[in-house]
Protein backbone atom coordinates (compact mmCIF):
# COMPACT_ATOMS: atom_id res chain seq x y z
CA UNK A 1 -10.11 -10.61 13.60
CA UNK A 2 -9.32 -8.98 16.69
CA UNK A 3 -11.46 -8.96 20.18
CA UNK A 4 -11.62 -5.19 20.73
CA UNK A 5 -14.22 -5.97 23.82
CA UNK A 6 -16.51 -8.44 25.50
CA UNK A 7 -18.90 -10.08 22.52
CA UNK A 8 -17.88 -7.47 19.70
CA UNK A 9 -15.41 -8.13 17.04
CA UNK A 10 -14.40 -6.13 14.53
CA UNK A 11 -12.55 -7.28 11.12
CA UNK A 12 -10.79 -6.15 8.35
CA UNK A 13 -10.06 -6.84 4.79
CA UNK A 14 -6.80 -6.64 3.47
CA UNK A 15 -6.47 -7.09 -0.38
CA UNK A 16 -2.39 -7.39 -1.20
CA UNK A 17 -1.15 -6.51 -4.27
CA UNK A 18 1.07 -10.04 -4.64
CA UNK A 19 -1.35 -11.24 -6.31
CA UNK A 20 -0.36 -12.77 -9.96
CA UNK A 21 -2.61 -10.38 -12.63
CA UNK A 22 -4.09 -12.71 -15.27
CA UNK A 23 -5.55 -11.64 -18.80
CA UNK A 24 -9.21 -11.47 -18.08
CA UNK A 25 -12.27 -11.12 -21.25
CA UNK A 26 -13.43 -7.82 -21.34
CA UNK A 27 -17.13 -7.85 -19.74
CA UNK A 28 -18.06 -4.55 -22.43
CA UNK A 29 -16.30 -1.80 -24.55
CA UNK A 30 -12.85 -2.05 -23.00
CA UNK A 31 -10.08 -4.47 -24.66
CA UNK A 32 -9.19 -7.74 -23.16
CA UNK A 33 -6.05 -7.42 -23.18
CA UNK A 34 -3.12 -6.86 -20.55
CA UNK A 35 -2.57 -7.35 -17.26
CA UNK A 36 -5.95 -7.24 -15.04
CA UNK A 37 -6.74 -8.59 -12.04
CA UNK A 38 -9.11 -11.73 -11.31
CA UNK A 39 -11.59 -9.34 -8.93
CA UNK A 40 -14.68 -11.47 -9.40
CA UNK A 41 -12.30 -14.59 -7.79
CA UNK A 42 -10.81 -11.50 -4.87
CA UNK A 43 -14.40 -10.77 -3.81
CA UNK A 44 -15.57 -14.27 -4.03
CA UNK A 45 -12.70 -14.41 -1.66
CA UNK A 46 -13.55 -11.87 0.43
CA UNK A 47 -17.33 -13.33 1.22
CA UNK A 48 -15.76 -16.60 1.97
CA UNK A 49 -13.55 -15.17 4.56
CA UNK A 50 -16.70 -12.99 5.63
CA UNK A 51 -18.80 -15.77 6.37
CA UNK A 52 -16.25 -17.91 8.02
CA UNK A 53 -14.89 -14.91 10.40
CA UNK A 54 -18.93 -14.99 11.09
CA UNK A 55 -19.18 -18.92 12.40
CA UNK A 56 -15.83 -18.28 14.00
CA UNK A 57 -17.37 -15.43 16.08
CA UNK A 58 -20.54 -17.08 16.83
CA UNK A 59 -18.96 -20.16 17.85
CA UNK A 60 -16.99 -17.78 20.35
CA UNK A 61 -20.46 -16.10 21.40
CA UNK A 62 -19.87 -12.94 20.16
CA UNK A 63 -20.54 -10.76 16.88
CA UNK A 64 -18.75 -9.04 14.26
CA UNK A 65 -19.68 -5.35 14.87
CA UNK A 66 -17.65 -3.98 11.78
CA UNK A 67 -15.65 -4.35 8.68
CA UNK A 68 -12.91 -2.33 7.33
CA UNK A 69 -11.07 -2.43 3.89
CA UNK A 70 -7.61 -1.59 2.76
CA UNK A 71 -5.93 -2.83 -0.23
CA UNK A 72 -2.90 -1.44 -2.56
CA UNK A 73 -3.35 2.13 -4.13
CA UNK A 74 -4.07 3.90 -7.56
CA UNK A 75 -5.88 0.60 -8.89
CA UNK A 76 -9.84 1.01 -9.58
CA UNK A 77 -12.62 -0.67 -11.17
CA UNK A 78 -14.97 1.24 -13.60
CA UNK A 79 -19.15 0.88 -12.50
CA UNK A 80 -22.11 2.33 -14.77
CA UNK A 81 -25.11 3.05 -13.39
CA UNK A 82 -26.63 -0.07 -12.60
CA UNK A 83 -23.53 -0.93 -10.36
CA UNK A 84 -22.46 -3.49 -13.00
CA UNK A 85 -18.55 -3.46 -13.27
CA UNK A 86 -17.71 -2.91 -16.92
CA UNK A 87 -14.59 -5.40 -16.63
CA UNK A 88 -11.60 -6.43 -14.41
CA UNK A 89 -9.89 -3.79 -12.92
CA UNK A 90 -6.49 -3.58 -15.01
CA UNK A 91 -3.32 -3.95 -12.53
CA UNK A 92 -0.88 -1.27 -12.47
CA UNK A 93 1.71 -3.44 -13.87
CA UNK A 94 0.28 -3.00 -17.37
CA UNK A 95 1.92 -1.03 -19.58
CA UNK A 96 -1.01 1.18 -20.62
CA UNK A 97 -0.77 3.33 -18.76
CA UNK A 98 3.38 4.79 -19.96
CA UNK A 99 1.95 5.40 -23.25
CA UNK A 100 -0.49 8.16 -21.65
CA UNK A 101 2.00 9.89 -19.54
CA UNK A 102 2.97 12.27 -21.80
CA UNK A 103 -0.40 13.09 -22.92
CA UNK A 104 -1.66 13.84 -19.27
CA UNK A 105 1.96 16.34 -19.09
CA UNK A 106 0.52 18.16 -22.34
CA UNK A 107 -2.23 19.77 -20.70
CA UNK A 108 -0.80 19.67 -16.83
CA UNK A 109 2.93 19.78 -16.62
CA UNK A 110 4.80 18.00 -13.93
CA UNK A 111 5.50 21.44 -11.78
CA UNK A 112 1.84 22.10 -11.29
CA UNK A 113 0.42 18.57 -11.23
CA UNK A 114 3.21 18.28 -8.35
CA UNK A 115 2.40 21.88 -6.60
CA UNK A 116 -1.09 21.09 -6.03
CA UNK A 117 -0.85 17.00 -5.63
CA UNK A 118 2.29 16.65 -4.19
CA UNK A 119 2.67 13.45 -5.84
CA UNK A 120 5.40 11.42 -6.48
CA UNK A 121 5.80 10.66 -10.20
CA UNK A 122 5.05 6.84 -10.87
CA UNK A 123 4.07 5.92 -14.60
CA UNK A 124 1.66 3.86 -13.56
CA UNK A 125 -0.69 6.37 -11.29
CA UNK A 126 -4.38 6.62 -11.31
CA UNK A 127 -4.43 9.60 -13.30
CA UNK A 128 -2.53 8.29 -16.33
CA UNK A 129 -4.37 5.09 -16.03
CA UNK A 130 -7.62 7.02 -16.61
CA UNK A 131 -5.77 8.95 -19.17
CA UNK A 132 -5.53 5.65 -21.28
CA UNK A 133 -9.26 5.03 -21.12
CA UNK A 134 -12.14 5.56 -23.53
CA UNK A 135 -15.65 6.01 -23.31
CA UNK A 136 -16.09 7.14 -19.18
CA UNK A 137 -19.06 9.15 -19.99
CA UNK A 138 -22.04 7.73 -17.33
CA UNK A 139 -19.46 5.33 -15.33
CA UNK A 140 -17.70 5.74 -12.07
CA UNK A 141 -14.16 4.76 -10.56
CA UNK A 142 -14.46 2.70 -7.83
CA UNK A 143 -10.62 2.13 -6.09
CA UNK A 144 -10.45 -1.25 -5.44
CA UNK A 145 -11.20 -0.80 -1.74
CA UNK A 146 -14.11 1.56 -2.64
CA UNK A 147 -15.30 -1.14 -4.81
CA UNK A 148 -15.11 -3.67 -2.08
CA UNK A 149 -16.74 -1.61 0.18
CA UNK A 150 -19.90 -0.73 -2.81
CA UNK A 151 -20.48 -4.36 -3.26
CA UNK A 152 -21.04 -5.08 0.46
CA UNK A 153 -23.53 -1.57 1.12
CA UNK A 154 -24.36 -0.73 -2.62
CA UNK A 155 -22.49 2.59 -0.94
CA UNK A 156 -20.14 4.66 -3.31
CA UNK A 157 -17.44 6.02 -1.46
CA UNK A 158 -14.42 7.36 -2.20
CA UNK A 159 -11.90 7.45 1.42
CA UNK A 160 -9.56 10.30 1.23
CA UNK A 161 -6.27 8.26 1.56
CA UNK A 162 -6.41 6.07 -1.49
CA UNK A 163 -8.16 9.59 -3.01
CA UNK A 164 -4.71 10.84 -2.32
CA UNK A 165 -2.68 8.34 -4.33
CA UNK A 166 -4.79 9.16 -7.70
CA UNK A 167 -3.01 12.32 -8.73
CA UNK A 168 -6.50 14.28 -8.75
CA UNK A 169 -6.55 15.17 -4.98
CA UNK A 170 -5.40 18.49 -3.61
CA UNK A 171 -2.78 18.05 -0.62
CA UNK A 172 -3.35 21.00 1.00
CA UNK A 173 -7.45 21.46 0.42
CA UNK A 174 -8.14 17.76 1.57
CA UNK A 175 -10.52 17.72 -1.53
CA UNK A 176 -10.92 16.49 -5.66
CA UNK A 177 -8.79 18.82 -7.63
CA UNK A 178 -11.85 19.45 -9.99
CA UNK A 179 -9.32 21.65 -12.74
CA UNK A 180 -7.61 18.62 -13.21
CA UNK A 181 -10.40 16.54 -14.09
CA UNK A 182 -11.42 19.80 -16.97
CA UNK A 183 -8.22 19.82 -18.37
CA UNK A 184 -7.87 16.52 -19.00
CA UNK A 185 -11.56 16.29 -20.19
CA UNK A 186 -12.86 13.44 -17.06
CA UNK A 187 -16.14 13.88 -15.79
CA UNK A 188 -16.31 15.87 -12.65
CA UNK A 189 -18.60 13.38 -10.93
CA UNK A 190 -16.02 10.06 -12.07
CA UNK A 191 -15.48 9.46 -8.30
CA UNK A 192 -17.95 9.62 -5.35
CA UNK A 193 -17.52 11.91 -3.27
CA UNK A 194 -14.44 11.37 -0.10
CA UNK A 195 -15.16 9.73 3.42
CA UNK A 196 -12.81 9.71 5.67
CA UNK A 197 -11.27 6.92 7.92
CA UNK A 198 -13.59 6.52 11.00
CA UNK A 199 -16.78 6.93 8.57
CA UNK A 200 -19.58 4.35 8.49
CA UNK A 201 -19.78 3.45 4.71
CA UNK A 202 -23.43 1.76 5.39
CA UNK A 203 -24.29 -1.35 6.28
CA UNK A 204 -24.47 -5.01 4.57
CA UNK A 205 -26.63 -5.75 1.43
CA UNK A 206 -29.67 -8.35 2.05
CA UNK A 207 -27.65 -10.29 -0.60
CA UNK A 208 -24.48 -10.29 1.10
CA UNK A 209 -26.18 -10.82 4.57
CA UNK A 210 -27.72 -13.78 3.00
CA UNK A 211 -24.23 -15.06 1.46
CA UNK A 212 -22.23 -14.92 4.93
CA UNK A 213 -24.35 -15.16 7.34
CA UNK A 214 -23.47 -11.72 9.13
CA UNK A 215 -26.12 -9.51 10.98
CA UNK A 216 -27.97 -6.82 8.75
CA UNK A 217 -26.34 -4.10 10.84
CA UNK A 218 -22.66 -5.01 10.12
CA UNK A 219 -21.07 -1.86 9.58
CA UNK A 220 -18.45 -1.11 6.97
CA UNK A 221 -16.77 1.83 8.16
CA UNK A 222 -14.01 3.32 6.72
CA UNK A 223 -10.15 2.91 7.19
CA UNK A 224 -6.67 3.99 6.01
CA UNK A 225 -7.80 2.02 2.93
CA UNK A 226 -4.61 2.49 1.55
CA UNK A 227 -2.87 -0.13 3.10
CA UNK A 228 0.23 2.23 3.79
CA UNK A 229 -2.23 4.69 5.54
CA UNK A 230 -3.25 1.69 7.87
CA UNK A 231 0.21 0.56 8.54
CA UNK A 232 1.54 3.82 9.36
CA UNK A 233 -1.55 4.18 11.19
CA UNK A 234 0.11 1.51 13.72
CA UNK A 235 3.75 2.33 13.35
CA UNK A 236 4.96 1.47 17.43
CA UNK A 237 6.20 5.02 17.26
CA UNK A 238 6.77 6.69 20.78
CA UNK A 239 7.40 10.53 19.50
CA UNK A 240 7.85 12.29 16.07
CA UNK A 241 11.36 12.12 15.03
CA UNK A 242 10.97 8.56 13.33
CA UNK A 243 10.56 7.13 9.97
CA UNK A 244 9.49 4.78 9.00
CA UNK A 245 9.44 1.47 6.01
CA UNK A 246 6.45 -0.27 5.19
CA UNK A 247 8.13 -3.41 3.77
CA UNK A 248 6.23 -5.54 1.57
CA UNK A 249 5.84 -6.36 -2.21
CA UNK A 250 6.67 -2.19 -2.43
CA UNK A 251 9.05 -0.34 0.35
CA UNK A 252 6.90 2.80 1.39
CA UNK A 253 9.78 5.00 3.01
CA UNK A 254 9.08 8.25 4.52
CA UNK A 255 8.15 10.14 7.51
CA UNK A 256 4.75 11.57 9.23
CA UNK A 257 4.53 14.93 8.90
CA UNK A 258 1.41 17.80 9.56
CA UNK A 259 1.57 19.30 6.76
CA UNK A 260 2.80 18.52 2.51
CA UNK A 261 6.13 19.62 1.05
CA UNK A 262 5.44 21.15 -1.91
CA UNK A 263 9.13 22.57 -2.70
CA UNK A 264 10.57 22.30 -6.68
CA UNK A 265 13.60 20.61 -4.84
CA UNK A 266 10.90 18.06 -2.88
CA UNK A 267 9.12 16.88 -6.20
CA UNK A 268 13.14 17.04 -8.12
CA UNK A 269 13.53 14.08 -5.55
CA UNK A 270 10.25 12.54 -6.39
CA UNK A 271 9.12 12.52 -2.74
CA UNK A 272 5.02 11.72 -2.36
CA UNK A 273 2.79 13.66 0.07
CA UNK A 274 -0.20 11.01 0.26
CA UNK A 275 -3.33 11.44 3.46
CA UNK A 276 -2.69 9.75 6.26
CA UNK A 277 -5.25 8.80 9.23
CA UNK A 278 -6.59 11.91 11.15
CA UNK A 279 -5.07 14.18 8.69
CA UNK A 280 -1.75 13.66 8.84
CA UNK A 281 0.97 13.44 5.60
CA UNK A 282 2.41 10.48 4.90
CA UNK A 283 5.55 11.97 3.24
CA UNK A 284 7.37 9.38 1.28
CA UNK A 285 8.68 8.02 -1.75
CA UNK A 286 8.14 4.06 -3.12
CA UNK A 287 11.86 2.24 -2.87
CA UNK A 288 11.47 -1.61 -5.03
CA UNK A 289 10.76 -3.95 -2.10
CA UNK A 290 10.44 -7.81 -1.43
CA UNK A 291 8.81 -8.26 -4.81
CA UNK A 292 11.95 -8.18 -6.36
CA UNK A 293 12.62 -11.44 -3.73
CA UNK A 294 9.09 -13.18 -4.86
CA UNK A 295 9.83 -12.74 -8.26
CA UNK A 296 13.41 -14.45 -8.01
CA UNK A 297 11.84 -17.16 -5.58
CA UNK A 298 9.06 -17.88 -8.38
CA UNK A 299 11.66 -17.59 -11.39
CA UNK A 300 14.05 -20.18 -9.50
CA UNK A 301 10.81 -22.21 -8.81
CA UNK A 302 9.79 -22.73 -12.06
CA UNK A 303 13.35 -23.85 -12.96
CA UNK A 304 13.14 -26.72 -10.55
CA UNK A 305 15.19 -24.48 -7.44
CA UNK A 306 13.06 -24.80 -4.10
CA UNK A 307 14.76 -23.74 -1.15
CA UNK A 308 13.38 -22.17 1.87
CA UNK A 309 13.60 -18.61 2.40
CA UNK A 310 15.46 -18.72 5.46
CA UNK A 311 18.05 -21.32 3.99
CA UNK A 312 18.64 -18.26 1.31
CA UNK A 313 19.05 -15.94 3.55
CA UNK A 314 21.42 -17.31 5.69
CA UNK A 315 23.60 -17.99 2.28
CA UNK A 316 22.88 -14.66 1.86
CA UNK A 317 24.05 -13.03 5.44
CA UNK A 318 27.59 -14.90 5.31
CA UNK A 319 28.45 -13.73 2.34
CA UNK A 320 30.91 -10.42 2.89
CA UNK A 321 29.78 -6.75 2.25
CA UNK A 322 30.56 -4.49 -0.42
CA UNK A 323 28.84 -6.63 -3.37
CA UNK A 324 27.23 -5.14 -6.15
CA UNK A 325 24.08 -2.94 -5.94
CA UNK A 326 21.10 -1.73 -8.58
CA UNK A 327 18.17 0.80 -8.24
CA UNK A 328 15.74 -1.59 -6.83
CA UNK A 329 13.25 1.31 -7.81
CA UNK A 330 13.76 1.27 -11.39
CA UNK A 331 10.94 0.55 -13.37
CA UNK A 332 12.67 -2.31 -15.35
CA UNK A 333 11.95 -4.17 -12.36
CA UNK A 334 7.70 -3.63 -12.14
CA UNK A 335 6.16 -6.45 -14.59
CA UNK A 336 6.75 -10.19 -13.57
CA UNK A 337 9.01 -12.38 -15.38
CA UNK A 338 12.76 -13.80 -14.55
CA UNK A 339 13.66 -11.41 -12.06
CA UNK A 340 17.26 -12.74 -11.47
CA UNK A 341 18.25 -12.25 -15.33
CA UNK A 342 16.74 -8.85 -14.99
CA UNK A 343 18.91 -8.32 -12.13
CA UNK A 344 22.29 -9.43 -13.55
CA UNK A 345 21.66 -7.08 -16.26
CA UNK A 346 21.27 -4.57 -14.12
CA UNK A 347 24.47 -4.76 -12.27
CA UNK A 348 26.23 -5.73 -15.82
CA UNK A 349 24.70 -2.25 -16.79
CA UNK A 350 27.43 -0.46 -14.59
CA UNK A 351 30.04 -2.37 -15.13
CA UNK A 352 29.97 -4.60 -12.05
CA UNK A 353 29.73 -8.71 -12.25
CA UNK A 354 26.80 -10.26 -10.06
CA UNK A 355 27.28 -14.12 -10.08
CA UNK A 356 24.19 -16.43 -10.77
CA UNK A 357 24.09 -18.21 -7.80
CA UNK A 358 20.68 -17.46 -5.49
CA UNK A 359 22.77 -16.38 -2.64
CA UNK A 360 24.47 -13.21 -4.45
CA UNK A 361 21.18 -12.21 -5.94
CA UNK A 362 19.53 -12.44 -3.06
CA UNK A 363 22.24 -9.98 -0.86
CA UNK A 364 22.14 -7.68 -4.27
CA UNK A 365 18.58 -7.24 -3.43
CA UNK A 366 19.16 -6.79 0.00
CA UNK A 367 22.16 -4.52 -0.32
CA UNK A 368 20.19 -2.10 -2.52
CA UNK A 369 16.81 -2.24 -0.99
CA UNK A 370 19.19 -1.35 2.18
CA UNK A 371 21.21 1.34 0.42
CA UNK A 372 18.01 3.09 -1.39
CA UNK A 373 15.97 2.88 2.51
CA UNK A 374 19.33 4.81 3.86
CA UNK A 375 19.39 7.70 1.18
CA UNK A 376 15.28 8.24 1.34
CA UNK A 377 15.28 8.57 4.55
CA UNK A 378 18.30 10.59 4.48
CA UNK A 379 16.49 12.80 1.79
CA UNK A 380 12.94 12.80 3.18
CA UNK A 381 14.71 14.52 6.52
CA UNK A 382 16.71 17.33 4.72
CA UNK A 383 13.74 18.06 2.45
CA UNK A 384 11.03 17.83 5.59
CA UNK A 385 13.50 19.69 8.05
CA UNK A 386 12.91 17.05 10.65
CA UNK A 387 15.63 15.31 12.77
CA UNK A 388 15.25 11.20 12.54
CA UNK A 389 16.55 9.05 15.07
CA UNK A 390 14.80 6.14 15.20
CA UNK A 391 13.62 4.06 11.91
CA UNK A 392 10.80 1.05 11.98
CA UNK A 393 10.28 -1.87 9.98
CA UNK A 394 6.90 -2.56 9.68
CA UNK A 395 4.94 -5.11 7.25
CA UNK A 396 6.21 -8.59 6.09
CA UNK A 397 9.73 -7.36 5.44
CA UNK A 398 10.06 -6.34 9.76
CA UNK A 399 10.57 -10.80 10.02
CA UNK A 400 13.76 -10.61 7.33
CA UNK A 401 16.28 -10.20 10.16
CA UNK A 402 19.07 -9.65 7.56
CA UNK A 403 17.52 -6.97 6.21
CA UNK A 404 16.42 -5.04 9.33
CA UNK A 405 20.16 -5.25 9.95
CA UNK A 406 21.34 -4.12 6.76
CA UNK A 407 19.29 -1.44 7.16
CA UNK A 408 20.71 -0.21 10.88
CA UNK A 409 24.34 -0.58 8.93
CA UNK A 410 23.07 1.08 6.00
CA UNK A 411 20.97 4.28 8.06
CA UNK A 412 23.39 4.51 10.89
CA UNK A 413 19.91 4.47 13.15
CA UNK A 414 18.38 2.17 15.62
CA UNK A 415 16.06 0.12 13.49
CA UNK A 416 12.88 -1.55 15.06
CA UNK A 417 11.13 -4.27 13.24
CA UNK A 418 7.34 -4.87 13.69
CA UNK A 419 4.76 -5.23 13.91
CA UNK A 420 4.25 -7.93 10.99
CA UNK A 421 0.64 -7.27 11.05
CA UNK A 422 0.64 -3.46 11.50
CA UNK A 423 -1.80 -2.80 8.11
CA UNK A 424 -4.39 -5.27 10.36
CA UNK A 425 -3.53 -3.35 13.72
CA UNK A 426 -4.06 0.00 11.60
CA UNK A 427 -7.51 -0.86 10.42
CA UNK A 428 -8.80 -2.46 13.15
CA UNK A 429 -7.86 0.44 15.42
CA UNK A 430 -9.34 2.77 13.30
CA UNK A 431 -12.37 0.71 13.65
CA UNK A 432 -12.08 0.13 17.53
CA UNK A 433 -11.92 4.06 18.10
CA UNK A 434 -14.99 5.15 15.77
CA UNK A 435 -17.19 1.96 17.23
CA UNK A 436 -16.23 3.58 20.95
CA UNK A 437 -14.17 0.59 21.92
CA UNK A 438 -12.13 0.45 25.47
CA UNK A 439 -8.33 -1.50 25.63
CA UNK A 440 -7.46 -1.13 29.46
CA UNK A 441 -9.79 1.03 30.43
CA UNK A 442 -9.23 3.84 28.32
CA UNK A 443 -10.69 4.98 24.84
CA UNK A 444 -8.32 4.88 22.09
CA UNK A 445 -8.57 8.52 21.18
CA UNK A 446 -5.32 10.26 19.17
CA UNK A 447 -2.64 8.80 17.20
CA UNK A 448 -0.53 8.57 20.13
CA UNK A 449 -2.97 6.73 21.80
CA UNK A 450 -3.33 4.59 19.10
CA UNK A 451 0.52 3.50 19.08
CA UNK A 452 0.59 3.20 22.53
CA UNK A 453 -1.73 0.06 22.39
CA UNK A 454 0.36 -1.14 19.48
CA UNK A 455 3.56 -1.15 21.59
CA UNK A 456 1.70 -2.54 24.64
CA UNK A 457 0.24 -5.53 22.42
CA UNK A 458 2.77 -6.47 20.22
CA UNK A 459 6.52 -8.27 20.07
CA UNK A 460 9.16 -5.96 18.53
CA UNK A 461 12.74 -6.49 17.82
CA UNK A 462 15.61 -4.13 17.92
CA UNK A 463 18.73 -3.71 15.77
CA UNK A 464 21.69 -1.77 15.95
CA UNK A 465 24.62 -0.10 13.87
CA UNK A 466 28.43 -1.67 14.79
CA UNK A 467 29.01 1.45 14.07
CA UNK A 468 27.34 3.16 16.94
């Protein structure tokens, strides 16, 4: 939560993506099997944290005047009619959906899926996930935030910069690219129709009022509900030429641009033109990130190995540069399951030797999440024809001090780290601005304005090449 003025509160819901995926029964037609996520335990989740951020504010004497919802991309849950959901969502680390990919490039090859979407290829996006389905015929996709958002109004929206990460959305029209949907034989109507961030979805359910305790005119209005659009959204930018690198369980590297890049040599280096706030292109492409970390951590873990994180990555920052690097974007690297084995292999793959202890694996992963930040943004600039100078951390990954320095070595550029929070500062601005809220006197109007209260509010740290 975050006091926006005197008495109101607005709040947001953030839904990560680190979750573990569990095998969950199939509640109809669809099989049981793979990787799905618990979404009945998320939401049960989500009302708990509703109705404590309720007692919190009353005990405060004020009142929650919104909600907003972001969560991770290209992930949805199937509704029918009645609203039921037909099963838990599957996660996008099952491996459904590689199976379909060829299928979907059949009847839409990769030049014109990318000319219209501007989408980077990843096997596991919305359209070939709906590609592996059966039986949509009278149901509706939900994204996960979307879903959120229809259990709290019984609303069915769909907000444009999720919509954007589904491989069905036109970059340039703003809208559903409805040939895609023929050609691959979807119904037309399988997602609501788009809302954009600074919407009101509706209001709170009686039921829901009656769970949490919140006020019957709660709004839910709508965000960056891609998390990325939200964090980007708060980026402590002062003027354009920046990038930026959402660091998390996923690197989102890119920069902000007004308009796609729909070049043959743009979608050759699998770049992604996905809606930001206010209509502006988040132009990017997904590096591995910190999962690769969290999956080591939980491997070692389960082997009996508990150290801190810090006390691995100051082994980590002593050791000397020049060690061995992978593709921390390769797709070997997506499911769970003994991440440092996976690793080793990786570097034995090119002839290199990676010992087993913690401390090399961990400055492998930080080497190459460096190295592959360096040569996107490198590539996102000469593709984009815009001049960077200045590159920011934001996300959970702006606190790993090693890496924010690995990164100035690695770019060459001025790296600033934080905020940790900026997905929360995102959404809750978004919120602040279309409830007419006042920081110091002045409405938060433009994006500038937006980042302005970011960089007023918040601690940031600054790193620099010893080469510069």
């Amino acid at each position: 939560m975050s006091a926006m003025s005197s008495g109101i509160l607005s709040l947001c819901i953030m839904a990560r993506d680190c979750m573990t995926p569990r095998a969950s029964r199939s509640l109809a037609h669809r099989p049981a099997a793979g990787l799905r996520w618990g979404f009945d335990a998320l939401f049960a989740e989500v009302l708990a944290g509703l109705a404590a951020a309720g007692r919190v504010a009353a005990e405060r004497g004020e009142h929650l005047m919104s909600i907003g919802i972001d969560t991770w991309a290209v992930d949805y849950g199937l509704v029918n009619a009645a609203g039921a959901l037909m099963a838990q969502p599957f996660s996008y680390r099952d491996e459904r959906s590689r199976a379909a990919v060829a299928g979907v490039h059949r009847h839409l090859d990769e030049s014109r899926l990318y000319a219209t979407t501007g989408l980077q290829f990843l096997q596991f996006n919305t359209i070939y996930q709906l590609a592996a389905e059966r039986e949509l015929d009278g149901l509706q996709a939900l994204l996960i935030p979307d879903l959120i958002a229809f259990l709290l109004t019984g609303q069915r929206p769909t907000e444009a910069t999720n919509a954007s990460t589904t491989g069905l959305f036109d970059a340039v029209a703003g809208e559903w690219a409805t040939e895609f949907f023929t050609a691959l034989g979807l119904p037309k109507n399988l997602f609501p129709p788009l809302v954009q961030p600074g919407e009101t979805i509706g209001t709170l359910l009686p039921g829901i009022v009656e769970r949490t305790g919140l006020p019957a005119n709660t709004k839910v209005v709508a965000v960056g509900s891609h998390d990325t659009a939200s964090a980007v959204a708060a980026v402590p930018a002062e003027q354009g030429n920046f990038a930026y690198i959402s660091s998390g369980t996923w690197s989102l590297v890119g920069v902000e641009l007004n308009h796609p890049v729909l070049t043959e040599a743009s979608r050759a280096a699998n770049f992604t033109n996905e809606r930001g706030v206010d209509g502006t292109i988040r132009y990017l492409r997904n590096v591995g990130g910190l999962w690769l970390l969290s999956e080591c951590q939980r491997t070692w873990a389960q082997e009996g190995y508990r150290p801190a994180l810090e006390e691995l990555l100051d082994a980590a920052a002593v050791l000397p540069p020049g060690g061995p690097r992978i593709n921390a974007d390769d797709p070997a690297f997506i499911a769970p399951d003994n991440m440092p084995e996976r690793i080793r292999a990786a570097v034995r793959n090119i002839g290199n030797v990676l010992p087993d202890d913690p401390a090399h694996i961990v400055r492998c992963i930080l080497d190459s999440l460096a190295a592959g930040y360096a040569r996107t943004i490198s590539e996102a600039g000469r593709l984009a024809d815009v001049a960077v100078d200045t590159v920011h951390i934001v996300g959970g990954g702006s606190q790993n001090r090693l890496l924010c320095q690995l990164t100035a070595e690695a770019t060459g550029k001025r790296v600033i780290a934080g905020p940790v929070e900026a997905t929360a500062l995102g959404n809750v601005l978004v919120q602040a601005r279309a409830g007419g809220a006042r920081a110091g006197g002045a409405l938060a109007g433009g994006m500038a304005e937006l980042r302005a209260l970011v960089r007023a509010s918040q601690s940031l740290d600054s790193f620099q090449s010893s080469l510069v």
